[in-house]
N, C-alpha and C. Protein backbone atom coordinates (compact mmCIF):
# COMPACT_ATOMS: atom_id res chain seq x y z
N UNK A 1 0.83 -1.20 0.00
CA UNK A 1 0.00 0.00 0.00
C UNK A 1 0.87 1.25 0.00
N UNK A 2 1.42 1.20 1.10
CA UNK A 2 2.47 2.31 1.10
C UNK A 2 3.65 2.62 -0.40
N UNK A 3 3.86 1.48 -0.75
CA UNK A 3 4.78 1.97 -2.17
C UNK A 3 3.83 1.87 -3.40
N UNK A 4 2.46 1.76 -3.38
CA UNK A 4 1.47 2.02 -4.12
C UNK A 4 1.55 3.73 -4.45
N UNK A 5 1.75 4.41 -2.69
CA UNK A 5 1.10 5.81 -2.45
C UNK A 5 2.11 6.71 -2.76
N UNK A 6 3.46 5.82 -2.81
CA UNK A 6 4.37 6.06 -3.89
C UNK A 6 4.83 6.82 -4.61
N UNK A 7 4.63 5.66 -5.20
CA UNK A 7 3.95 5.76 -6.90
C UNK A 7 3.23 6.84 -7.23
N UNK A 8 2.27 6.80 -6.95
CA UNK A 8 1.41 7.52 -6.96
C UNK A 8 1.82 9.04 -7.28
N UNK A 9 2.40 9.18 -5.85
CA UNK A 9 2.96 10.80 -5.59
C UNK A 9 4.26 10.98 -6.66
N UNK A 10 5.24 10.01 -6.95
CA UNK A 10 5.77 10.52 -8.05
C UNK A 10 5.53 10.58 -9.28
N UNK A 11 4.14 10.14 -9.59
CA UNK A 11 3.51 10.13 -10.79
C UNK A 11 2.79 11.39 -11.30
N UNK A 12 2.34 11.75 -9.82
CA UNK A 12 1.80 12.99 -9.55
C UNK A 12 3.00 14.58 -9.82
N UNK A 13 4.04 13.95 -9.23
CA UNK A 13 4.87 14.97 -9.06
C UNK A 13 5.54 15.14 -10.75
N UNK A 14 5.52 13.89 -11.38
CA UNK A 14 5.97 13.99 -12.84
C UNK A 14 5.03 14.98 -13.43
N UNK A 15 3.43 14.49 -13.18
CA UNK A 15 2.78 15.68 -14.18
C UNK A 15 2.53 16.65 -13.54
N UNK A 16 2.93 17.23 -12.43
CA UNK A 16 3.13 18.55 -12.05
C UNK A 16 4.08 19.12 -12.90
N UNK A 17 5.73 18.13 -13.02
CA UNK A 17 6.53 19.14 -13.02
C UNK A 17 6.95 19.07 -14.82
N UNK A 18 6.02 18.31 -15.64
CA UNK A 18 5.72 18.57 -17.13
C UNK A 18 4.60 19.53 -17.13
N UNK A 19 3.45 19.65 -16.35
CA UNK A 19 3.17 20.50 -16.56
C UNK A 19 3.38 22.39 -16.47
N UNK A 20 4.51 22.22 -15.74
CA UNK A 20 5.03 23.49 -15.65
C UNK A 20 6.11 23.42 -16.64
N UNK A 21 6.99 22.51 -16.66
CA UNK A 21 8.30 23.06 -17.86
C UNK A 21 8.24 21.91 -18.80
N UNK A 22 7.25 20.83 -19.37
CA UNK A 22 7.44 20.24 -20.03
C UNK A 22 7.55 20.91 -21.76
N UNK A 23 6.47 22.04 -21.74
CA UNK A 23 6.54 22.39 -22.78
C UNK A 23 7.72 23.01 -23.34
N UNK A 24 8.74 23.69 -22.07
CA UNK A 24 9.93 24.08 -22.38
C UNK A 24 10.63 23.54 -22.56
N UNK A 25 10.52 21.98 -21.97
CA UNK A 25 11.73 21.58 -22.78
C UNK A 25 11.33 20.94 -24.39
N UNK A 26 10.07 21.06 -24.45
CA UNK A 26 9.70 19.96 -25.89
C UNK A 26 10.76 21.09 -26.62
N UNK A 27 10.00 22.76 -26.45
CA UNK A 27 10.84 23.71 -27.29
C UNK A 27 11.79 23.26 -27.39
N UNK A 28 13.02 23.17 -26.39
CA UNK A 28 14.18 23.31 -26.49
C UNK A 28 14.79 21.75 -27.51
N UNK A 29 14.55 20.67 -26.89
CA UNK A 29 14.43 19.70 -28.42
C UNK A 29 14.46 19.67 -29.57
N UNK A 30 13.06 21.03 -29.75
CA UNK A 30 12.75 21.42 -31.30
C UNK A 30 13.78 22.37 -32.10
N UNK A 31 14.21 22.45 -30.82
CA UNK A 31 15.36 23.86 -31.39
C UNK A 31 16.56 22.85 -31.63
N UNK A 32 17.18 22.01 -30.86
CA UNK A 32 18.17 21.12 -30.51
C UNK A 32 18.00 20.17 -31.92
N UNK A 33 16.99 19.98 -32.40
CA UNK A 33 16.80 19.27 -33.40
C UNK A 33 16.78 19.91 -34.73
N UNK A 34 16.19 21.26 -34.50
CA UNK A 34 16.26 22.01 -35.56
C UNK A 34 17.76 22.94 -35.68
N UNK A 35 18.72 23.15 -34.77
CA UNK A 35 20.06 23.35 -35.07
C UNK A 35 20.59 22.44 -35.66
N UNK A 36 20.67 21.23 -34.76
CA UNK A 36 21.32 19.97 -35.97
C UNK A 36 21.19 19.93 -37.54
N UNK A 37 19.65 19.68 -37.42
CA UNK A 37 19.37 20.21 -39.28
C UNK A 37 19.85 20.63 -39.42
N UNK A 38 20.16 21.73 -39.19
CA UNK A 38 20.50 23.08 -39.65
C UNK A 38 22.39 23.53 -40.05
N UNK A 39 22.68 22.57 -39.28
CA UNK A 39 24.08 22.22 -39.27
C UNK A 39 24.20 21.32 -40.12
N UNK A 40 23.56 20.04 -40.29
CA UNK A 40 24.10 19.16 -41.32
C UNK A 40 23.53 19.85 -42.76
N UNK A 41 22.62 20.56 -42.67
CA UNK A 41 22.34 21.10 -44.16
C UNK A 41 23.35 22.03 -44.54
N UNK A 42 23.77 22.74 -43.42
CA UNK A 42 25.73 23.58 -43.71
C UNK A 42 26.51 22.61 -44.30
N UNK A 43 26.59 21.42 -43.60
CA UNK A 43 27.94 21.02 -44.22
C UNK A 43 27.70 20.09 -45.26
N UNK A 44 26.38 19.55 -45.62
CA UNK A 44 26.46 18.94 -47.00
C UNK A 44 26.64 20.34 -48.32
N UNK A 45 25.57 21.22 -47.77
CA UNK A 45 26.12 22.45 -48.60
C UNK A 45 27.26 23.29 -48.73
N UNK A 46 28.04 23.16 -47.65
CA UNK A 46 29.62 23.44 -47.82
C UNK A 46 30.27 22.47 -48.50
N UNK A 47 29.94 21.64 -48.23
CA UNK A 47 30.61 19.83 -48.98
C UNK A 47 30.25 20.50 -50.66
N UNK A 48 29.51 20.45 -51.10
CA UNK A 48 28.62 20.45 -52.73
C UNK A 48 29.68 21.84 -53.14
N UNK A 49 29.61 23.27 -52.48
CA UNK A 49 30.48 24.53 -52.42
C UNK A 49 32.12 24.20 -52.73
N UNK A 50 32.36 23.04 -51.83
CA UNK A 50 33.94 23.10 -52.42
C UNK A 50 34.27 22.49 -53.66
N UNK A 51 33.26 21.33 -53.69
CA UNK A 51 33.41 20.64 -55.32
C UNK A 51 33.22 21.31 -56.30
N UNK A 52 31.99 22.25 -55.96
CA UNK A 52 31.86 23.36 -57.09
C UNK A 52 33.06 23.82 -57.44
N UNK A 53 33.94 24.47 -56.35
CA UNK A 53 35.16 25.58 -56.61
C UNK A 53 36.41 24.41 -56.78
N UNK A 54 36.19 23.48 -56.55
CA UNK A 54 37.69 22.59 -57.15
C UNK A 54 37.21 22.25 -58.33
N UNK A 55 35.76 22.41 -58.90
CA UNK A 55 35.96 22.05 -60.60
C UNK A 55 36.33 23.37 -61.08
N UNK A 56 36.07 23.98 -60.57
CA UNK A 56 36.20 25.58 -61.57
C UNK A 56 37.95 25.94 -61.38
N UNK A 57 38.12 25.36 -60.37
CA UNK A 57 39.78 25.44 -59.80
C UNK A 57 40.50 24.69 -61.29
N UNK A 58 40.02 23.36 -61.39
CA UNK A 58 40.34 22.73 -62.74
C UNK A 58 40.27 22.98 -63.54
N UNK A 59 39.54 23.72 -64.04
CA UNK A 59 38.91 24.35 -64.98
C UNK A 59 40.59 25.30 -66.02
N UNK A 60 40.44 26.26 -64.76
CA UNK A 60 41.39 27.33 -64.38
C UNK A 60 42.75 27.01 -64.78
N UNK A 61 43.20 25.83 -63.68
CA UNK A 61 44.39 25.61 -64.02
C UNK A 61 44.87 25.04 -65.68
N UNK A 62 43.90 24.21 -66.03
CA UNK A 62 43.35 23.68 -67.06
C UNK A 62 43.96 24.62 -68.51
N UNK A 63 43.15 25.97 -68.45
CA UNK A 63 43.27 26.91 -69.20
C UNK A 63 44.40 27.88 -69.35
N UNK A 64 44.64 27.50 -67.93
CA UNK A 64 46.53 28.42 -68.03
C UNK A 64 47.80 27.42 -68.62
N UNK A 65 47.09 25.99 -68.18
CA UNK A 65 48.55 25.15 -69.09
C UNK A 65 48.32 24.95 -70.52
N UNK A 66 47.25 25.15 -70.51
CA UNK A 66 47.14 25.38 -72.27
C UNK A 66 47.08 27.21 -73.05
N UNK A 67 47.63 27.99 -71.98
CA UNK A 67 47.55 29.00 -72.52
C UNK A 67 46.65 29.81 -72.96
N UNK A 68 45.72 29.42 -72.69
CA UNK A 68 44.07 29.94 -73.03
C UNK A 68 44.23 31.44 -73.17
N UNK A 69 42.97 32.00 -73.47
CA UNK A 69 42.32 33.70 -73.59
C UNK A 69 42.78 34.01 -72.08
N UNK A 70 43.51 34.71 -71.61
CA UNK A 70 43.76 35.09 -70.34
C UNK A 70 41.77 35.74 -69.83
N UNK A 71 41.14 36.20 -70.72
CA UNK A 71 39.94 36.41 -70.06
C UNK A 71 39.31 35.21 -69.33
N UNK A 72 39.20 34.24 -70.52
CA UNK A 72 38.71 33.10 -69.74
C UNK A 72 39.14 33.04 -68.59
N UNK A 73 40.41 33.15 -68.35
CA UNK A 73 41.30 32.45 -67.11
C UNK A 73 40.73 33.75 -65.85
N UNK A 74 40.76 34.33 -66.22
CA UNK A 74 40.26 35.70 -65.59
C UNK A 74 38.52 36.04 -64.74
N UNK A 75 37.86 35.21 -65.81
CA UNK A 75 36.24 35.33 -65.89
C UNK A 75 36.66 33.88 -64.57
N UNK A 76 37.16 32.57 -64.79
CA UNK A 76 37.04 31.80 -63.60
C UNK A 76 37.43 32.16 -62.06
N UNK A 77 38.52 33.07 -62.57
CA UNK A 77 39.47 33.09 -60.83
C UNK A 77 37.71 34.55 -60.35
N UNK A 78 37.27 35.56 -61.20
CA UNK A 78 36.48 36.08 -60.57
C UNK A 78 35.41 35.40 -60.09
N UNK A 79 34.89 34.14 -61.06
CA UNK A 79 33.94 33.60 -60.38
C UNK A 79 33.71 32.68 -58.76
N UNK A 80 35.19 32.11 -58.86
CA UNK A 80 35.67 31.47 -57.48
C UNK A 80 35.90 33.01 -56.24
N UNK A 81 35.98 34.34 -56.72
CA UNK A 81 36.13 34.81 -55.68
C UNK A 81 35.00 35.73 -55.69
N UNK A 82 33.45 35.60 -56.26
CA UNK A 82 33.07 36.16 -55.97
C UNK A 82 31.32 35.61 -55.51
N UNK A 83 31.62 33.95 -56.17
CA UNK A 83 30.72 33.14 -55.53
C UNK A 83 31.43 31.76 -54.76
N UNK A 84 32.62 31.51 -54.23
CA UNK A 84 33.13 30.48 -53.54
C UNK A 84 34.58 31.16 -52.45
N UNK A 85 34.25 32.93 -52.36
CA UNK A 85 35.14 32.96 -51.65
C UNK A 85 36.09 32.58 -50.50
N UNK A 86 34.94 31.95 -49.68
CA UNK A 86 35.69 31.18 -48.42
C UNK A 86 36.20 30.07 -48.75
N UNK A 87 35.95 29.19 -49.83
CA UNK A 87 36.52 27.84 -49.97
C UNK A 87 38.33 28.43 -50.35
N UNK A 88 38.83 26.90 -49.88
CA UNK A 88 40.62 26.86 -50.05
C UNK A 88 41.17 27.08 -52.14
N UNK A 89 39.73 26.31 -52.74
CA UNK A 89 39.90 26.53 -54.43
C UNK A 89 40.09 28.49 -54.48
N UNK A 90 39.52 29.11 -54.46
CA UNK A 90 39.37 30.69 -54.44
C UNK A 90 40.53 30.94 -53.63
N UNK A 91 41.51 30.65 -52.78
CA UNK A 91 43.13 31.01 -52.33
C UNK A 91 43.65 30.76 -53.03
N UNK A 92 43.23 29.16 -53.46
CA UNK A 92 44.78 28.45 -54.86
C UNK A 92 44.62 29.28 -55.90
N UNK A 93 43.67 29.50 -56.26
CA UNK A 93 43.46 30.02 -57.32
C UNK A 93 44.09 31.81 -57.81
N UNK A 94 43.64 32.40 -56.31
CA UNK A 94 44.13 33.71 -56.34
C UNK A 94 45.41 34.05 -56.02
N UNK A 95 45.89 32.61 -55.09
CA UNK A 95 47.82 32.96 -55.02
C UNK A 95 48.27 32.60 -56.47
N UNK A 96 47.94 31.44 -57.41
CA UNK A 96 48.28 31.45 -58.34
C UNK A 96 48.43 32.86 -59.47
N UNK A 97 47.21 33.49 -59.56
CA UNK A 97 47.41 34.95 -60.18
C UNK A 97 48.23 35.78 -59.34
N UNK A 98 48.41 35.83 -58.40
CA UNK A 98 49.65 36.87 -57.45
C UNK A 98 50.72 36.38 -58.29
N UNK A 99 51.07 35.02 -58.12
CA UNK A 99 52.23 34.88 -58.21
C UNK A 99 52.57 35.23 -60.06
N UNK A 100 51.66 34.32 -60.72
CA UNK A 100 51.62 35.20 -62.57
C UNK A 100 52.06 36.94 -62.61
N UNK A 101 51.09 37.61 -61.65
CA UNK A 101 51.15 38.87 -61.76
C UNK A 101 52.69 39.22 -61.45
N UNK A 102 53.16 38.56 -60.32
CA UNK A 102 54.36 39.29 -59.77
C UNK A 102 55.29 38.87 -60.53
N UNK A 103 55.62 37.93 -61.25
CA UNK A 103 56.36 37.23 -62.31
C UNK A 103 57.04 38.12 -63.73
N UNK A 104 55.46 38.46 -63.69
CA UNK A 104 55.16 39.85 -65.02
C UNK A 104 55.84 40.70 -64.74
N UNK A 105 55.52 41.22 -63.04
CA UNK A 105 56.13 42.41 -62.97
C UNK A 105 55.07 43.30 -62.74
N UNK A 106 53.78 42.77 -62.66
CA UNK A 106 52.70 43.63 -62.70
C UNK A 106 52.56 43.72 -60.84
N UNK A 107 53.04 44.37 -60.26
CA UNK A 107 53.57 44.34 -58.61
C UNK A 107 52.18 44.88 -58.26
N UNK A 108 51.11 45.83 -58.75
CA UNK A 108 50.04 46.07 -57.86
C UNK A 108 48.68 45.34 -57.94
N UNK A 109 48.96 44.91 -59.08
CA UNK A 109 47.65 43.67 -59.17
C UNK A 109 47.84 42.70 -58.62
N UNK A 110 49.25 41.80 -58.35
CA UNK A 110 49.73 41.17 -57.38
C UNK A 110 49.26 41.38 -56.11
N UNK A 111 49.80 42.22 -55.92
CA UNK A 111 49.42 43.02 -54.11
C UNK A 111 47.63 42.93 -53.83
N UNK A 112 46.72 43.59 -55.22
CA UNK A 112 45.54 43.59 -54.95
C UNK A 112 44.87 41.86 -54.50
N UNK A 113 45.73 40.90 -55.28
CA UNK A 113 45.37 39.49 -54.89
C UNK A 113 45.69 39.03 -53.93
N UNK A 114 46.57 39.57 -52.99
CA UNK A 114 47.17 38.63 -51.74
C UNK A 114 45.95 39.96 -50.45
N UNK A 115 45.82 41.06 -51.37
CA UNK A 115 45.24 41.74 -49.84
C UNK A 115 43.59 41.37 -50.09
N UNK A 116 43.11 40.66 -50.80
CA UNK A 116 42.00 40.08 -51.20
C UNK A 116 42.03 38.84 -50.75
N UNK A 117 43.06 37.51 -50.26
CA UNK A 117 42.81 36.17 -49.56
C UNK A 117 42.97 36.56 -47.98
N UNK A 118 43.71 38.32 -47.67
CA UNK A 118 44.07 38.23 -46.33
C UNK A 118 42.43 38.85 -46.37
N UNK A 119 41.79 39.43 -46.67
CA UNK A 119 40.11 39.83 -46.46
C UNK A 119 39.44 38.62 -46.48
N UNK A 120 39.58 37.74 -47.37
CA UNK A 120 38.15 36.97 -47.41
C UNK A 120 38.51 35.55 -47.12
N UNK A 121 40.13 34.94 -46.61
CA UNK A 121 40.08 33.83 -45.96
C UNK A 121 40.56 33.74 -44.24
N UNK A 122 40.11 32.84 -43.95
CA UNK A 122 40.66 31.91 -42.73
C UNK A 122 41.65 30.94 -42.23
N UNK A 123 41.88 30.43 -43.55
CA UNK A 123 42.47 29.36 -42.89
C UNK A 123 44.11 29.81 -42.96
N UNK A 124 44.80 29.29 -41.54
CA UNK A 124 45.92 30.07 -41.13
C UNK A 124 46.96 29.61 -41.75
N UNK A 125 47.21 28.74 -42.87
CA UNK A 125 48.56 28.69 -44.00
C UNK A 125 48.18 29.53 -45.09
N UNK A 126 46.85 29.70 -45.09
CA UNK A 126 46.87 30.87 -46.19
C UNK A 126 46.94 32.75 -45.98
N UNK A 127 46.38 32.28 -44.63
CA UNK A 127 46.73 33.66 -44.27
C UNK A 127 48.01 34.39 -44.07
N UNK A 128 48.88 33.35 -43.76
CA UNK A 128 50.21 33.56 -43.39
C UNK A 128 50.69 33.89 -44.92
N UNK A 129 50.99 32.86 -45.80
CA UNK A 129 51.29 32.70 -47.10
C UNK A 129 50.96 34.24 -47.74
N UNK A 130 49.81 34.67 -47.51
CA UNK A 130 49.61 35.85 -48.32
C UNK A 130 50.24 36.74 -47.33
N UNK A 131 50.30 37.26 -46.14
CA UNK A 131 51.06 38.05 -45.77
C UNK A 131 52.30 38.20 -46.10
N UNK A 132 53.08 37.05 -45.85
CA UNK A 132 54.49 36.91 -46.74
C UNK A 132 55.01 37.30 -48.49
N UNK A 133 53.79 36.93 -48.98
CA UNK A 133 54.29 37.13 -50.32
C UNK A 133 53.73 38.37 -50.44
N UNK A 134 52.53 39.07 -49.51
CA UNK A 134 52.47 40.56 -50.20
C UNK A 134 53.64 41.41 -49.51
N UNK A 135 54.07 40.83 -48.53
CA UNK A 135 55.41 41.86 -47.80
C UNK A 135 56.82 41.74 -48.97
N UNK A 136 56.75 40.78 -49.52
CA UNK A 136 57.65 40.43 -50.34
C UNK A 136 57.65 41.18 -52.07
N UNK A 137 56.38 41.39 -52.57
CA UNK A 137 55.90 42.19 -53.44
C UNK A 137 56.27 43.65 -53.31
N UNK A 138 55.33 44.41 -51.98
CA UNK A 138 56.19 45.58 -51.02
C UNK A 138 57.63 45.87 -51.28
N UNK A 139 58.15 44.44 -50.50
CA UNK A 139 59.58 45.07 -50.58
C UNK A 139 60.36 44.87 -52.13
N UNK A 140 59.94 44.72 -52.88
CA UNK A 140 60.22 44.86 -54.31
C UNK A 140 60.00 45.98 -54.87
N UNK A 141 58.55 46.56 -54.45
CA UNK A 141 58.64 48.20 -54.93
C UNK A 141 59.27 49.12 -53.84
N UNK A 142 60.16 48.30 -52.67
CA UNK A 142 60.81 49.34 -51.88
C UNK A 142 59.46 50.24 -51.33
N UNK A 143 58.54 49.81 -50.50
CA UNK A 143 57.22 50.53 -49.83
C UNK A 143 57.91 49.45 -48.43
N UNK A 144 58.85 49.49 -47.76
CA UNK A 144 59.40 49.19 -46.48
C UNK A 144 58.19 49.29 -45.64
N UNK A 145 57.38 50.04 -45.26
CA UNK A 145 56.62 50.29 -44.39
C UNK A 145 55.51 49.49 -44.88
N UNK A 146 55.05 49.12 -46.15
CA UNK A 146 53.83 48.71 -46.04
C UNK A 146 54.51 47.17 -45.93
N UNK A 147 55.56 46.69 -46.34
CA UNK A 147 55.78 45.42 -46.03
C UNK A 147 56.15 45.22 -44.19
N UNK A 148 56.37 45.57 -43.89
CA UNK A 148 56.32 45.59 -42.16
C UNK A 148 54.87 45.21 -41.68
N UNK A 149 53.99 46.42 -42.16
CA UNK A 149 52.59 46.23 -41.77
C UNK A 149 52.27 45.03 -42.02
N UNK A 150 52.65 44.47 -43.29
CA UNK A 150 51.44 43.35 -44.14
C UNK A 150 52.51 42.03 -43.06
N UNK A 151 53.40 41.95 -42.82
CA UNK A 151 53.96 41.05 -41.71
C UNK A 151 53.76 41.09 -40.02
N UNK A 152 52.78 42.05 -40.08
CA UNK A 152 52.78 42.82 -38.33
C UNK A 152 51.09 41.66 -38.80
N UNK A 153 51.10 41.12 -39.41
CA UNK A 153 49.48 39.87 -39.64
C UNK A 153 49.62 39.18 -38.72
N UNK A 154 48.45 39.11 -37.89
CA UNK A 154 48.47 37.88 -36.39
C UNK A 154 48.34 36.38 -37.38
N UNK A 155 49.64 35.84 -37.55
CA UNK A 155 49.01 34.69 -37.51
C UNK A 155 49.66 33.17 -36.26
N UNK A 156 49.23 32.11 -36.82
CA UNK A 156 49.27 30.97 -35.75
C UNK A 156 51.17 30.83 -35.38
N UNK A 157 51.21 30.44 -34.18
CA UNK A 157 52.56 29.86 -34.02
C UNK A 157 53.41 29.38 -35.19
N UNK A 158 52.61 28.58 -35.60
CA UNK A 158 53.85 27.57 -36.42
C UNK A 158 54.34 28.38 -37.33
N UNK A 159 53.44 29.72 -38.29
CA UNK A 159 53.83 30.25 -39.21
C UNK A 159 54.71 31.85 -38.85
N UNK A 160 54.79 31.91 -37.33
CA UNK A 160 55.65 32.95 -37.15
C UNK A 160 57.21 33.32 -37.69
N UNK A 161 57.82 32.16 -37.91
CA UNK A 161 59.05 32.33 -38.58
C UNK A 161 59.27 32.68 -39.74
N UNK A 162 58.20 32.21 -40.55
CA UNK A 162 58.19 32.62 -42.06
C UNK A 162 58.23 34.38 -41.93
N UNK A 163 57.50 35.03 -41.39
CA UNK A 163 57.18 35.90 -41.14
C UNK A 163 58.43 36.89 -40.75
N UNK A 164 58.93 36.16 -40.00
CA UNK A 164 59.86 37.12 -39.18
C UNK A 164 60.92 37.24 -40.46
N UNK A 165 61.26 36.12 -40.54
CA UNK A 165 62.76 36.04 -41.71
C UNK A 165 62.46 37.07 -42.51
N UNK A 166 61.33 37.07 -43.13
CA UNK A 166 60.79 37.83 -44.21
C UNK A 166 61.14 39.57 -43.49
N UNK A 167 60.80 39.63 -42.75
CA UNK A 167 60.81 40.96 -41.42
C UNK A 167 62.40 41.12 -41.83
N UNK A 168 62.74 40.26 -41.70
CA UNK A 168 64.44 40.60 -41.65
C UNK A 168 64.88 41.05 -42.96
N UNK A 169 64.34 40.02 -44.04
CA UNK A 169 65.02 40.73 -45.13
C UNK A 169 64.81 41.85 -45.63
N UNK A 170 63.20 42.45 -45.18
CA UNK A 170 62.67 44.21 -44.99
C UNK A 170 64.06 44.82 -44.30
N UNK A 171 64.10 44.56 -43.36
CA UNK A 171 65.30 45.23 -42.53
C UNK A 171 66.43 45.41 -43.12
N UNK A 172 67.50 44.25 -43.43
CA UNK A 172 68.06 44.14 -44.08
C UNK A 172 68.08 44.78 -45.12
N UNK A 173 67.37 44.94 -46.16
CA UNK A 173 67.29 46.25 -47.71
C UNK A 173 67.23 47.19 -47.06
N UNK A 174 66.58 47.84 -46.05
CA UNK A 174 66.48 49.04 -45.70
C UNK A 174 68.24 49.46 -44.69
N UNK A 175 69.13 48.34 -44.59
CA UNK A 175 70.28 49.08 -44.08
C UNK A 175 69.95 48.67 -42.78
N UNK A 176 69.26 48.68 -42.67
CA UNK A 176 68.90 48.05 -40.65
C UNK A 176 69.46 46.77 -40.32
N UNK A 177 70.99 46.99 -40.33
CA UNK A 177 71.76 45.41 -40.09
C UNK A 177 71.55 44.91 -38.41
N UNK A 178 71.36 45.61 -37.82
CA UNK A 178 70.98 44.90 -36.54
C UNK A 178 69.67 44.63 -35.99
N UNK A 179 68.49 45.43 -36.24
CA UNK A 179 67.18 44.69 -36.54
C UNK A 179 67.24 43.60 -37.09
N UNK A 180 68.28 43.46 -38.45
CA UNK A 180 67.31 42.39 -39.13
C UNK A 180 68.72 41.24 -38.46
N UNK A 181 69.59 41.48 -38.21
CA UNK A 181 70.18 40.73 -37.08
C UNK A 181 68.90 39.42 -36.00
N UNK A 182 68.66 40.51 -35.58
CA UNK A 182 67.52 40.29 -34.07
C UNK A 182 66.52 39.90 -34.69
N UNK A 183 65.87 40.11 -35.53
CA UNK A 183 64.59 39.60 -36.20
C UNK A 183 64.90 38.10 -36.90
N UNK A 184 66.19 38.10 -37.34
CA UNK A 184 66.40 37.03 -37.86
C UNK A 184 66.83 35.55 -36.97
N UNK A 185 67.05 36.56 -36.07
CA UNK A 185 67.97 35.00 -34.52
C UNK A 185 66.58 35.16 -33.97
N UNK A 186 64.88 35.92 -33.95
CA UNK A 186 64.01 35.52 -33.34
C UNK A 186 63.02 34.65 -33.75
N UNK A 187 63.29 34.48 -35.33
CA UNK A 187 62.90 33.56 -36.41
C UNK A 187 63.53 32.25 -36.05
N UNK A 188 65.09 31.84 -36.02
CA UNK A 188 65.73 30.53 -35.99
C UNK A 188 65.66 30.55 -34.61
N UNK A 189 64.70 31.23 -33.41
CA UNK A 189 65.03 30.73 -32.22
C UNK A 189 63.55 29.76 -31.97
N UNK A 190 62.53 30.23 -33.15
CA UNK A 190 61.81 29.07 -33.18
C UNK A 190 61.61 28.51 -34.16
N UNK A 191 62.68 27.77 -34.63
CA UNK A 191 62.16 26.87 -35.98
C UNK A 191 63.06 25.49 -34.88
N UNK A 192 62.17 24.54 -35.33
CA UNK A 192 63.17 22.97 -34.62
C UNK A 192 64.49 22.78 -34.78
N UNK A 193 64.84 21.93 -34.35
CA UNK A 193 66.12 21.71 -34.78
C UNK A 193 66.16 21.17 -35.92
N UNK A 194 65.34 19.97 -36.47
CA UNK A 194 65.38 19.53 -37.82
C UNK A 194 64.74 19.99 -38.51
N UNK A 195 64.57 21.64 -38.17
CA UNK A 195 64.35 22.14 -39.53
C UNK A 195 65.10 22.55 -40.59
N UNK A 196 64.87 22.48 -41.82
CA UNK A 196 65.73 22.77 -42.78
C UNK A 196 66.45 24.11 -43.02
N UNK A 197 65.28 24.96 -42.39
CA UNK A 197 65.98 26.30 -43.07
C UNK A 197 66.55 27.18 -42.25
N UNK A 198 66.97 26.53 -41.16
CA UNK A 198 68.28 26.88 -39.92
C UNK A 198 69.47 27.46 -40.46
N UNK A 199 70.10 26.33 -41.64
CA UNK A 199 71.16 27.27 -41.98
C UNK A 199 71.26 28.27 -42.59
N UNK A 200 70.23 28.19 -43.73
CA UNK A 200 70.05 29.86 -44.43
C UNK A 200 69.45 31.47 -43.76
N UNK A 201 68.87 30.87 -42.50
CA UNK A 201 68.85 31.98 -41.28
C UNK A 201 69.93 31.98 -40.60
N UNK A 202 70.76 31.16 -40.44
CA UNK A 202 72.16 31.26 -39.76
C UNK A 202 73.22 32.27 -40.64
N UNK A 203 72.88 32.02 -42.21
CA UNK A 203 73.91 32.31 -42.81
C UNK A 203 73.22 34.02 -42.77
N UNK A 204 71.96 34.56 -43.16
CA UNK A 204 71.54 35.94 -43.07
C UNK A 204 71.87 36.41 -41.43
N UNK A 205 72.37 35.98 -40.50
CA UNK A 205 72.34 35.95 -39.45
C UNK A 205 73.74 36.85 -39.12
N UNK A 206 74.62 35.76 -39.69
CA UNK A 206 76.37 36.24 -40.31
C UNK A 206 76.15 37.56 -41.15
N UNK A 207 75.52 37.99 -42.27
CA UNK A 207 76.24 38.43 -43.21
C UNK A 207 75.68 39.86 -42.41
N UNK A 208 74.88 39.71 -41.35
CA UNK A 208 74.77 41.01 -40.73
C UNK A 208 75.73 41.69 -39.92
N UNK A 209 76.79 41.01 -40.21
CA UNK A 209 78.06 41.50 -39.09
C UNK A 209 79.49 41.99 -40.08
C-alpha cells in the first residue's frame, strides 16, 4: 500500500513538473533538433560549395597550361572569388594569379590578390602565405613600411618564422643590419632543430656583421 502511495505521488509529481516546464523543454528539443538540421544542411552544402570551386579550380588551371584567352582564365578566378570565396579553391586560385602577376612584374595587381585572400580567408597557411608574399611584393617596390605592416598579420605559431625572416630581409634592404640581425635569430630561435631552413637563417644571421 504504502509503495502504491508512492507511486502515486511521483507520478503525480511527474505531471506537475511537465506541466510546468514540459513544454519548455519539448521547445528546447525542437530547437536542438532544428540546429542539428540546420548544421548538417551547412555542411552537406559546404561539402557540394567546395566541389563546385575545385571544378572551376580545374577548370582554371586547365586553361593556363594550355595557354588559353587570359579572359577566360580571368572570368574563372572572378567567379571562385566572388561566388566560392571562403573555400581553399578561391586562395589556390588567387595565389596562383599573385604569383603570374608578380612574375610579369605587374607588382600592384599582385598586391591587390594577396590583400584580397588576407580579407576573405581563414584558414591560417593561407593567411600567413599571403602576408608573406604581399610583404615580399612591397619590398620589391621598396614601400618598407607597407611590407612591415602586411607582416605585423596575427598569424598561428607555427607560421611565425616565415614571417619574421621575411621581417628581416625588410630590414636588411632598408640598411637596418641589426634589426634584421635580431629579427632574424628571433625567427631561428623558433624553428626545430630539424628544420631545414636553420642554416640559411644562420647564414643571413652572419652576413649582418
Amino acid at each position: 500500500m504504502a509503495a502504491h502511495i508512492e507511486e502515486q505521488q511521483e507520478l503525480d509529481n511527474f505531471k506537475y513538473f511537465w506541466k510546468r516546464t514540459g513544454r519548455w523543454i519539448f521547445a528546447v528539443l525542437i530547437l536542438a533538433a532544428a540546429a542539428y538540421l540546420g548544421y548538417t544542411v551547412y555542411q552537406n552544402h559546404q561539402a557540394e560549395k567546395n566541389q563546385e570551386a575545385a571544378a572551376v579550380l580545374v577548370g582554371l588551371v586547365e586553361k593556363a597550361q594550355q595557354k588559353a584567352d587570359p579572359n577566360a582564365i580571368n572570368a574563372d578566378l572572378k567567379n571562385l572569388q566572388e561566388n566560392y570565396a571562403d573555400t581553399i579553391s578561391a586562395a589556390q586560385a588567387t595565389l596562383m594569379a599573385a604569383a603570374t602577376e608578380f612574375d610579369a612584374g605587374r607588382l600592384d595587381i599582385a598586391a591587390g590578390h594577396l590583400q584580397w585572400i588576407l580579407k576573405n580567408q581563414n584558414e591560417p597557411l593561407v593567411q600567413a602565405l599571403a602576408a608573406q608574399r604581399l610583404a615580399v611584393v612591397y619590398l620589391q617596390q621598396k614601400k618598407y613600411d607597407d611590407a612591415l605592416n602586411a607582416l605585423n598579420t596575427k598569424v598561428e605559431s607555427d607560421f611565425q618564422p616565415l614571417l619574421l625572416e621575411t621581417k628581416g630581409d625588410v630590414y636588411a634592404a632598408q640598411g637596418n643590419t641589426a634589426e634584421a640581425a635580431k629579427t632574424y635569430q628571433q625567427a631561428l630561435d623558433l624553428l626545430t632543430k630539424e628544420s631545414v631552413n636553420r642554416d640559411l637563417l644562420q647564414l643571413k644571421i652572419d652576413a649582418q656583421k
